[in-house]
C-alpha atoms as a PDB file:
ATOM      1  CA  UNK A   1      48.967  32.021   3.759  1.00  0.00           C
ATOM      2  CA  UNK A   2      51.235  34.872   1.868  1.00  0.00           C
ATOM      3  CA  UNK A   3      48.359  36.135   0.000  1.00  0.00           C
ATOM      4  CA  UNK A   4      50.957  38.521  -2.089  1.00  0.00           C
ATOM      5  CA  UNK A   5      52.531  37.319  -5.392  1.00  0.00           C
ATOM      6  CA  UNK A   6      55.471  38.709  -7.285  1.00  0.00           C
ATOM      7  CA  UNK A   7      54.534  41.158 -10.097  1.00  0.00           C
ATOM      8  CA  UNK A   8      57.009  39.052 -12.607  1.00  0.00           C
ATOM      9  CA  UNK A   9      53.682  36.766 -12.990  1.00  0.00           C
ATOM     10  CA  UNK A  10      52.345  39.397 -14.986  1.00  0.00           C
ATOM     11  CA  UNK A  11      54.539  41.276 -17.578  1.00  0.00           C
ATOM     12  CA  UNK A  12      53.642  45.292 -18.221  1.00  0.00           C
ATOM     13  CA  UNK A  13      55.472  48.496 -18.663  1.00  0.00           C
ATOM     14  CA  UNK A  14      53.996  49.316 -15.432  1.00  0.00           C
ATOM     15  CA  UNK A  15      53.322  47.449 -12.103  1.00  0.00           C
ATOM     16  CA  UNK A  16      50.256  46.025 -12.224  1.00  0.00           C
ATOM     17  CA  UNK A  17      47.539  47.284  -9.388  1.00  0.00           C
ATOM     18  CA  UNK A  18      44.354  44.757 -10.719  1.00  0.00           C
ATOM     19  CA  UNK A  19      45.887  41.962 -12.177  1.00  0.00           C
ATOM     20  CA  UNK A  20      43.214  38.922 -13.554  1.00  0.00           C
ATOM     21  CA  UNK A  21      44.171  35.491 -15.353  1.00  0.00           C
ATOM     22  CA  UNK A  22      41.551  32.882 -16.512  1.00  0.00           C
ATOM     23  CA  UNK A  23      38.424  34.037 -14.508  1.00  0.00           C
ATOM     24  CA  UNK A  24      35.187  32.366 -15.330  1.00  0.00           C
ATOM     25  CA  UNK A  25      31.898  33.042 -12.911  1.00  0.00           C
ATOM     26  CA  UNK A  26      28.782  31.824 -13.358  1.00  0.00           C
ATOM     27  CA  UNK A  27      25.555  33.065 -11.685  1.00  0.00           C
ATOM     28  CA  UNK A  28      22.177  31.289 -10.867  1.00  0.00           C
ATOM     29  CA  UNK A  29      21.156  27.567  -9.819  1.00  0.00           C
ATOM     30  CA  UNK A  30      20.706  23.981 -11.735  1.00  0.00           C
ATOM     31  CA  UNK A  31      19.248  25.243 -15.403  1.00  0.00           C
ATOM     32  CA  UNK A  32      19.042  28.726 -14.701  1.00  0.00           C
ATOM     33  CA  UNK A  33      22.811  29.018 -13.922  1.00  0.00           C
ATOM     34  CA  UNK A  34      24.513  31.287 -16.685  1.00  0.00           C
ATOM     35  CA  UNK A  35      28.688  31.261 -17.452  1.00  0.00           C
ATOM     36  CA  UNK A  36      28.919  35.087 -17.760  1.00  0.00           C
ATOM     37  CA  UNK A  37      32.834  35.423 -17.606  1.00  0.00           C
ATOM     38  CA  UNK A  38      34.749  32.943 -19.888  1.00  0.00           C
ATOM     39  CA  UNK A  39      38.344  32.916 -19.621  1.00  0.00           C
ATOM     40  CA  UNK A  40      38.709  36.684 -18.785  1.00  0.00           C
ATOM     41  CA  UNK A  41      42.432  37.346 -18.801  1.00  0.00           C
ATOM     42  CA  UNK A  42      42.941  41.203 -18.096  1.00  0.00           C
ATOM     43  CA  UNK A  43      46.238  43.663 -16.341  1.00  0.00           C
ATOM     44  CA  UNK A  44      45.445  47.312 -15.411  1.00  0.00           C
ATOM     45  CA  UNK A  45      47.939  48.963 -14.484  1.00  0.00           C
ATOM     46  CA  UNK A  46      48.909  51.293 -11.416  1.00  0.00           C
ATOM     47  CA  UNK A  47      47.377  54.987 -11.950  1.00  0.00           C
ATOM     48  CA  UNK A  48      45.581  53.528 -15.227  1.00  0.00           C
ATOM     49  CA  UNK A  49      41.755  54.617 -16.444  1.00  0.00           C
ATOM     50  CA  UNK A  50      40.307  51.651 -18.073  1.00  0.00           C
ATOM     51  CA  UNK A  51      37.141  52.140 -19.602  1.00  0.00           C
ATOM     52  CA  UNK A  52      34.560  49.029 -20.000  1.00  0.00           C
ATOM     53  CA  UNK A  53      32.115  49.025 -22.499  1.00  0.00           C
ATOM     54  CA  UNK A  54      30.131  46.387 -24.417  1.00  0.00           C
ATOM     55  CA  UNK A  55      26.258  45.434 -24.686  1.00  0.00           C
ATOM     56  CA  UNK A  56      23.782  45.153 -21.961  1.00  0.00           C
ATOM     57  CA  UNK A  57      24.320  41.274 -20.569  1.00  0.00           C
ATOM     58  CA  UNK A  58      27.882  41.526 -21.817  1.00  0.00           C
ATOM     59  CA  UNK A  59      29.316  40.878 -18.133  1.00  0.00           C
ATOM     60  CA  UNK A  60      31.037  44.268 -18.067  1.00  0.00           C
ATOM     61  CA  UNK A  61      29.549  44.755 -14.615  1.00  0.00           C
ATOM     62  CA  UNK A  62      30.305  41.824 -12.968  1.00  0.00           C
ATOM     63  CA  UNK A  63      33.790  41.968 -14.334  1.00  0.00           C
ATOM     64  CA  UNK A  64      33.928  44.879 -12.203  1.00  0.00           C
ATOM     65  CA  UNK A  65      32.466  43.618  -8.747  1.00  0.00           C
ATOM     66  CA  UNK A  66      35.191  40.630  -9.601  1.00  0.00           C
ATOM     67  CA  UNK A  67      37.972  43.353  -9.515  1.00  0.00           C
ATOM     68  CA  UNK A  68      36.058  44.902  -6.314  1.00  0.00           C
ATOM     69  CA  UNK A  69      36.225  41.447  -4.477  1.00  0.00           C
ATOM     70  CA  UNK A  70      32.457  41.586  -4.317  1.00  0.00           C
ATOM     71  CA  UNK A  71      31.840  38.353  -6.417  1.00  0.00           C
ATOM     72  CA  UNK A  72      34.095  35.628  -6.315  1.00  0.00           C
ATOM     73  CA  UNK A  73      35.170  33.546  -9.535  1.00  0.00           C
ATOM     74  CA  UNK A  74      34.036  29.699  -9.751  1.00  0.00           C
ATOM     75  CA  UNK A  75      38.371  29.942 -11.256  1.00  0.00           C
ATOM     76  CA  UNK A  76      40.778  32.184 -12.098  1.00  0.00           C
ATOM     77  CA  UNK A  77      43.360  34.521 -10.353  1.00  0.00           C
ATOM     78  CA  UNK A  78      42.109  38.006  -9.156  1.00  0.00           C
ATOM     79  CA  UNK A  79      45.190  39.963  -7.661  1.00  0.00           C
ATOM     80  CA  UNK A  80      44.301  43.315  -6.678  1.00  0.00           C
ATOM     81  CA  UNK A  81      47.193  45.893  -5.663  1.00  0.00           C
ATOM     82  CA  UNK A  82      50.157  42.864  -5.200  1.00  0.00           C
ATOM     83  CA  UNK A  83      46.643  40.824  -2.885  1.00  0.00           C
ATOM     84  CA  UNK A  84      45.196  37.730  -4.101  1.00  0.00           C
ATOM     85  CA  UNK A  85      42.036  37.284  -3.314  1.00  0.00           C
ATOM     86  CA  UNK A  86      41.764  33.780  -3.228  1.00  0.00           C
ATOM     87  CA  UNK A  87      43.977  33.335  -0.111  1.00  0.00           C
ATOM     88  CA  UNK A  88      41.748  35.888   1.831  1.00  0.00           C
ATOM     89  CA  UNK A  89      38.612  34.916   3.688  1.00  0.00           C
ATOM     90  CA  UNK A  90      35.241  37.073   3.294  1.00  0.00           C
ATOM     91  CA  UNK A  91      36.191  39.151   6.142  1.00  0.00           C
ATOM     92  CA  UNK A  92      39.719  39.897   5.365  1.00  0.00           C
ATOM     93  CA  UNK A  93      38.598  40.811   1.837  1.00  0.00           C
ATOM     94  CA  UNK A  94      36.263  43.342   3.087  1.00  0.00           C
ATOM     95  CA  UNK A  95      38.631  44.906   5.296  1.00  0.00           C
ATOM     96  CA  UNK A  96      40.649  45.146   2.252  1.00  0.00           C
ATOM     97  CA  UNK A  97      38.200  46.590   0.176  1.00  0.00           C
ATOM     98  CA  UNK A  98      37.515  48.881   2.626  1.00  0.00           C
ATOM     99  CA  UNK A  99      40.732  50.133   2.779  1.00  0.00           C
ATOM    100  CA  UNK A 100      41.657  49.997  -0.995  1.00  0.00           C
ATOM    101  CA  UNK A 101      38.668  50.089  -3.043  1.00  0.00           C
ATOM    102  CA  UNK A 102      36.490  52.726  -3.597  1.00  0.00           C
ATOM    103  CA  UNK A 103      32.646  52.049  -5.179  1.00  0.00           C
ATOM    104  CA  UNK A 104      30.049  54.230  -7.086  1.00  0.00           C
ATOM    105  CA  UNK A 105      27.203  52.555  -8.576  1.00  0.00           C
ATOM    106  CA  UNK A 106      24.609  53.764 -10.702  1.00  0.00           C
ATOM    107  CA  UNK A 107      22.099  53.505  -7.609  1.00  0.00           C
ATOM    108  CA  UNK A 108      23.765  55.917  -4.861  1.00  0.00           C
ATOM    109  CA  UNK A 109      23.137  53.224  -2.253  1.00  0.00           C
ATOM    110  CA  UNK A 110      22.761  56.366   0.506  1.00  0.00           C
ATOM    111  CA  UNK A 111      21.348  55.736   3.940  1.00  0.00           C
ATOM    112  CA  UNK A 112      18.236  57.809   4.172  1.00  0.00           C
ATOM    113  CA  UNK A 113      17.971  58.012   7.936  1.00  0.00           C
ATOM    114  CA  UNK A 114      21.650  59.605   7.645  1.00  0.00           C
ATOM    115  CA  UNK A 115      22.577  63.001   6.873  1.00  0.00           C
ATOM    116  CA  UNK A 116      25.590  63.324   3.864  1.00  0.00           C
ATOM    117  CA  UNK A 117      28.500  63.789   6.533  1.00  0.00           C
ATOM    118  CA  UNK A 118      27.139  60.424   8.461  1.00  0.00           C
ATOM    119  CA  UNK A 119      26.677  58.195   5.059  1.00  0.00           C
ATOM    120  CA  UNK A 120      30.576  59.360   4.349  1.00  0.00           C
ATOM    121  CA  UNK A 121      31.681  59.296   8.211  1.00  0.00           C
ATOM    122  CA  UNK A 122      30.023  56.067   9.479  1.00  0.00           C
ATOM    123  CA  UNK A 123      32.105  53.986   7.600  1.00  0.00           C
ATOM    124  CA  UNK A 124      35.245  55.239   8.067  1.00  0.00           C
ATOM    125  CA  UNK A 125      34.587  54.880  12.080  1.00  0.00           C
ATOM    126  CA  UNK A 126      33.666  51.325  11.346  1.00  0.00           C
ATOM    127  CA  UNK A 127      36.741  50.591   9.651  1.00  0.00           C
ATOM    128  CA  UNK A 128      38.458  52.384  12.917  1.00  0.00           C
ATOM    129  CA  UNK A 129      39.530  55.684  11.667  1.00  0.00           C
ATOM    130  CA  UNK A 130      39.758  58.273  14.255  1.00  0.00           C
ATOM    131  CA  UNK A 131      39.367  61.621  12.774  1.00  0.00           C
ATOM    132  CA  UNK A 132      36.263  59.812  10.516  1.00  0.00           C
ATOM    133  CA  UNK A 133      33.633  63.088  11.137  1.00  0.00           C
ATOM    134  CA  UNK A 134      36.557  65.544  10.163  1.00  0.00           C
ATOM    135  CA  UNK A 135      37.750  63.603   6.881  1.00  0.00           C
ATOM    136  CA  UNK A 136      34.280  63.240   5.525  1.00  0.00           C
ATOM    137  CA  UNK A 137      33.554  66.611   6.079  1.00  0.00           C
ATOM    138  CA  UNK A 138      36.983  67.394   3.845  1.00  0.00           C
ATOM    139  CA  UNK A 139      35.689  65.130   1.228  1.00  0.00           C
ATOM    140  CA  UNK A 140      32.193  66.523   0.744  1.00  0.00           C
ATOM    141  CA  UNK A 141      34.049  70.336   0.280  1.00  0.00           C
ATOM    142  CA  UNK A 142      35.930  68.482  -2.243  1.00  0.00           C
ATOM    143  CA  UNK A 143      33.023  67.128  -4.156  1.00  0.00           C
ATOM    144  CA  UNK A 144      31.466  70.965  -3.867  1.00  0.00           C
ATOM    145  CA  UNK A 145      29.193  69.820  -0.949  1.00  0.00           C
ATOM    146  CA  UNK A 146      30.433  71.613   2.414  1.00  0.00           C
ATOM    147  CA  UNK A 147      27.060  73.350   2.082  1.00  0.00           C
ATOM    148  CA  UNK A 148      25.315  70.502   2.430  1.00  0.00           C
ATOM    149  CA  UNK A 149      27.001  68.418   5.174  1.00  0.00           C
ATOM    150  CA  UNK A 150      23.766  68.190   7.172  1.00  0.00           C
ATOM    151  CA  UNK A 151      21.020  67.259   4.712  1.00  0.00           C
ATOM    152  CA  UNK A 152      19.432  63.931   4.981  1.00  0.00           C
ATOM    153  CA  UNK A 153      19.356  61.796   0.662  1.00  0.00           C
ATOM    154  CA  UNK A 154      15.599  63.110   0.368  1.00  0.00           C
ATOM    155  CA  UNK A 155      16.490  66.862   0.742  1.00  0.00           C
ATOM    156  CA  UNK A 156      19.372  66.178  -2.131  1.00  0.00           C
ATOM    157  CA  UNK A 157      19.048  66.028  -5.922  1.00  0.00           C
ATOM    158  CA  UNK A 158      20.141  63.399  -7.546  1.00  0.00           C
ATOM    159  CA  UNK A 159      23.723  64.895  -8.551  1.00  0.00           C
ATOM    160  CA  UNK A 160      24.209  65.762  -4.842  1.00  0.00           C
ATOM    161  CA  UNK A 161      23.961  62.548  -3.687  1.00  0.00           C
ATOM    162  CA  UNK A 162      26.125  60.557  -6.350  1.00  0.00           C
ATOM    163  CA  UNK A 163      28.515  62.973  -4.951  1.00  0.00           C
ATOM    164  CA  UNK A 164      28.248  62.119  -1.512  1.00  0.00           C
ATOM    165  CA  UNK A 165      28.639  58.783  -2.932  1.00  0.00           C
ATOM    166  CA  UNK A 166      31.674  59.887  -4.354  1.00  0.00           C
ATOM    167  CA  UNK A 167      32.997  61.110  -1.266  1.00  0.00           C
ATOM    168  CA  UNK A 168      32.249  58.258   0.470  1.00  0.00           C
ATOM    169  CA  UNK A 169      34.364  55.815  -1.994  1.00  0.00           C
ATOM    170  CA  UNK A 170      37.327  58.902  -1.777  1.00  0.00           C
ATOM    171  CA  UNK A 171      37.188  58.905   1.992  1.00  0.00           C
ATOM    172  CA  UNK A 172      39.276  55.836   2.637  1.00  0.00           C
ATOM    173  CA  UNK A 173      42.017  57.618  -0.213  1.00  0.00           C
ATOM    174  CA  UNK A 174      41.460  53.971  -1.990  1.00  0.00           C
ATOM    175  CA  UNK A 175      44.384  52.875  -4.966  1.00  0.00           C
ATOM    176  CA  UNK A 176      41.390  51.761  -6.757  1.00  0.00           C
ATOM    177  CA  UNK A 177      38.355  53.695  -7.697  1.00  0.00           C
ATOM    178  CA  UNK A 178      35.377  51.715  -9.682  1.00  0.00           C
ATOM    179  CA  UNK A 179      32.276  52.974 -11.064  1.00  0.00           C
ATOM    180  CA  UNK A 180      29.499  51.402 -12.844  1.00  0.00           C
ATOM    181  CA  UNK A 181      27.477  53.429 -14.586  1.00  0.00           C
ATOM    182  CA  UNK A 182      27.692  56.392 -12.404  1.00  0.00           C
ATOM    183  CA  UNK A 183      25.660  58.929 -14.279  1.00  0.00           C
ATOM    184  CA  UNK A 184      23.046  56.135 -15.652  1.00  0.00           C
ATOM    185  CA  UNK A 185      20.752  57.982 -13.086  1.00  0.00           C
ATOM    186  CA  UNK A 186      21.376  61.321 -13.962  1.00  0.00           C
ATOM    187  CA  UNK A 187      20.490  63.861 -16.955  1.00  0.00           C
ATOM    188  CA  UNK A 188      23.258  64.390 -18.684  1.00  0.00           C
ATOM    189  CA  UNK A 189      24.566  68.244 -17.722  1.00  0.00           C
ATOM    190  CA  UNK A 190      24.460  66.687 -14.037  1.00  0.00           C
ATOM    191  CA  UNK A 191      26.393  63.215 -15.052  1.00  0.00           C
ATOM    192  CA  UNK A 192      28.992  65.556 -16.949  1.00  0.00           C
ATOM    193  CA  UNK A 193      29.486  67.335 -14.057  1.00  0.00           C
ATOM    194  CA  UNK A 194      29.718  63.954 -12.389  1.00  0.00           C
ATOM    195  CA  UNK A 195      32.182  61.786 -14.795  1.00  0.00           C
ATOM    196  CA  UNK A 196      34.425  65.930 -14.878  1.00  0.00           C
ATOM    197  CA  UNK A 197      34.857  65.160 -11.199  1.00  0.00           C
ATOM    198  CA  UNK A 198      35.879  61.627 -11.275  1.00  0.00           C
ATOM    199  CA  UNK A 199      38.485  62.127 -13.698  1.00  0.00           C
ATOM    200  CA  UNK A 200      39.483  65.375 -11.693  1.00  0.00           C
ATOM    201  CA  UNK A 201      39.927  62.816  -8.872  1.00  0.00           C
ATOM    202  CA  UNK A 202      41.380  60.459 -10.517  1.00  0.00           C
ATOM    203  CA  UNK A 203      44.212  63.046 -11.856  1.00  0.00           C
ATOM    204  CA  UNK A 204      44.891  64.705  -8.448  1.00  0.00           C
ATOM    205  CA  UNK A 205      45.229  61.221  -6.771  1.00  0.00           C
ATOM    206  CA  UNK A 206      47.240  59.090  -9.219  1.00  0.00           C
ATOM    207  CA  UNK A 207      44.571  56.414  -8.164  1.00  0.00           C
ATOM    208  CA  UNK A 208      43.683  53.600 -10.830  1.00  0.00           C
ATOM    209  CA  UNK A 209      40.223  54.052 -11.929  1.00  0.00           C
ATOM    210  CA  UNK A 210      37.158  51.552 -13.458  1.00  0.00           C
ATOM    211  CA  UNK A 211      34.586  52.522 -15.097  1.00  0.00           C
ATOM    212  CA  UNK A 212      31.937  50.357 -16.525  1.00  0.00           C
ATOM    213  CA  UNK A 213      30.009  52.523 -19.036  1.00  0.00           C
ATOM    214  CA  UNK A 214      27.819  52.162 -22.020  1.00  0.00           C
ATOM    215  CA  UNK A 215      28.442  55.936 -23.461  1.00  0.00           C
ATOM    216  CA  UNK A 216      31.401  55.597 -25.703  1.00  0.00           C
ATOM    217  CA  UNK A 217      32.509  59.323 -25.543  1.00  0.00           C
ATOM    218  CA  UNK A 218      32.930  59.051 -21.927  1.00  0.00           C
ATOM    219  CA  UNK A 219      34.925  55.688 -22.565  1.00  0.00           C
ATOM    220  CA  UNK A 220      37.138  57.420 -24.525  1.00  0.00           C
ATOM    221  CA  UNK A 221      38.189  59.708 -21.705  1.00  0.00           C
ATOM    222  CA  UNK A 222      40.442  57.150 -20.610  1.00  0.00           C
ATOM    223  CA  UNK A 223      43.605  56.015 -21.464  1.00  0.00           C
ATOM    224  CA  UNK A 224      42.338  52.432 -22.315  1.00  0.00           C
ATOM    225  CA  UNK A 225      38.800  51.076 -23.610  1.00  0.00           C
ATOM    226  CA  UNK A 226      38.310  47.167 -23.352  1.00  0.00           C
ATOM    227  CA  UNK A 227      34.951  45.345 -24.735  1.00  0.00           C
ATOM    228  CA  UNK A 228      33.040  42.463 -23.810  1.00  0.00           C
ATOM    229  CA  UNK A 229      31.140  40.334 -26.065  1.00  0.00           C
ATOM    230  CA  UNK A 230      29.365  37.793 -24.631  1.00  0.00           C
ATOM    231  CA  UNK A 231      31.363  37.493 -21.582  1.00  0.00           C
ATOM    232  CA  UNK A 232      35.118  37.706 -23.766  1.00  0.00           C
ATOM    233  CA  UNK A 233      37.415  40.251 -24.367  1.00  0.00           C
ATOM    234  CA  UNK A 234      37.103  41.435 -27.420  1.00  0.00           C
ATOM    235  CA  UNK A 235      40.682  41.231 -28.309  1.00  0.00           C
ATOM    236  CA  UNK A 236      40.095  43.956 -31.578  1.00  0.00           C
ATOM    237  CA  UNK A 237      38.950  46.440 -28.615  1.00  0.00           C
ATOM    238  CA  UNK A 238      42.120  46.492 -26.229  1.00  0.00           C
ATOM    239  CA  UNK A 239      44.485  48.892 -27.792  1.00  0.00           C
ATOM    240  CA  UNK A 240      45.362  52.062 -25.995  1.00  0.00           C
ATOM    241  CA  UNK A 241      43.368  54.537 -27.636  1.00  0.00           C
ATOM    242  CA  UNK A 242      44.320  58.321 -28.924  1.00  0.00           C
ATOM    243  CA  UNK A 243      41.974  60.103 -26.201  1.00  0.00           C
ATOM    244  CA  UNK A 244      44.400  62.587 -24.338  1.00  0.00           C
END
């Protein structure tokens, strides 16, 4: 199956790289099952920032992991970068993600038997890439950690490994970069110093960025702010803002 669909389905100024129509999810079993996406209808377009913002149990996050392909809608359209991911099975989508989608969580998600340069390196050998040791070594001296190639999470502070984390969502040069929460475990001269680099990123790579956040200032850093409520749009929240 053609798992590509013409951008004409969606209108925009711009091409669309995450394009999503109608999704609902729901999470849990029998009585305990919740409907935390209703009707989500959202376009973000190629090179965008789109901040997320809204209340704790609003479904900001798990809009996100639906744009990731790392929860599936119960319906709905999810077309990421001109892919639908309905027509791909759960291996094809993670080779996709793999190669498109970059992650940072709020939990660095580090393997602590493996030094920074093997936690960015081992996946990109996974996924088959044959200079994998030499490009994560280039992305850690991006993220201001060549110093540190060869220190194991434990010997790291807490801003050092988010940005091996970082480096390890750059390493694949994804269209798509999505973070939730990323400096929820940090103090806050470290997450500045965190959210300064993803935006740096972001600039220098033209990629389309995510970020689920519950700090408004660092919303407005992007060139679009959406709210949930409840698991809806708020439809008052989706204008463009002023931030520069």
């Amino acid at each position: 199956m053609d798992s590509r669909i013409e951008p004409s389905q969606f209108s925009g100024l711009a091409p669309d790289t995450i394009s999503i129509k109608d999704v609902n999810l729901s999470l849990g079993t029998g009585a305990a099952r919740v409907h935390i996406l209703k009707d989500i209808s959202l376009r973000v377009a190629s090179g965008e920032a789109l901040g997320l913002i809204g209340p704790s149990g609003s479904g900001k996050s798990t809009l996100l992991m639906v744009m990731a392909g790392l929860e599936r809608p119960d319906s709905g359209e999810v077309v990421v970068n001109g892919t639908a991911f309905n027509a791909l099975n759960e291996d094809a989508l993670a080779r996709f993600r793999g190669r498109q989608v970059g992650i940072v969580f709020q939990s660095f998600h580090l393997i602590p038997t493996m030094t920074a340069l093997e936690n960015v390196a081992v996946p990109l050998e996974l996924a088959g890439v044959a200079d994998a040791a030499a490009r994560a070594e280039q992305e850690l001296i991006s993220v201001g950690l060549g110093h540190r190639l060869h220190h194991y999470p434990t010997q790291l502070s807490g801003g050092e490994q988010q940005r091996v984390a970082l480096a390890r969502a750059l390493a694949p040069d994804p269209a798509i970069l999505v973070a939730d929460e990323p400096t929820g475990n940090l103090d806050e001269a470290t997450g500045k110093q965190i959210v300064d680099l993803i935006f740096t990123k972001h600039a220098e790579r033209g990629m389309t960025l995510v970020l689920v956040t519950h700090d408004h200032s660092l919303a407005e850093r992007c060139d679009r702010v959406v709210r949930l409520r409840s698991g809806h749009i708020d439809d008052t929240s989706a204008d463009r803002n002023t931030a520069s």
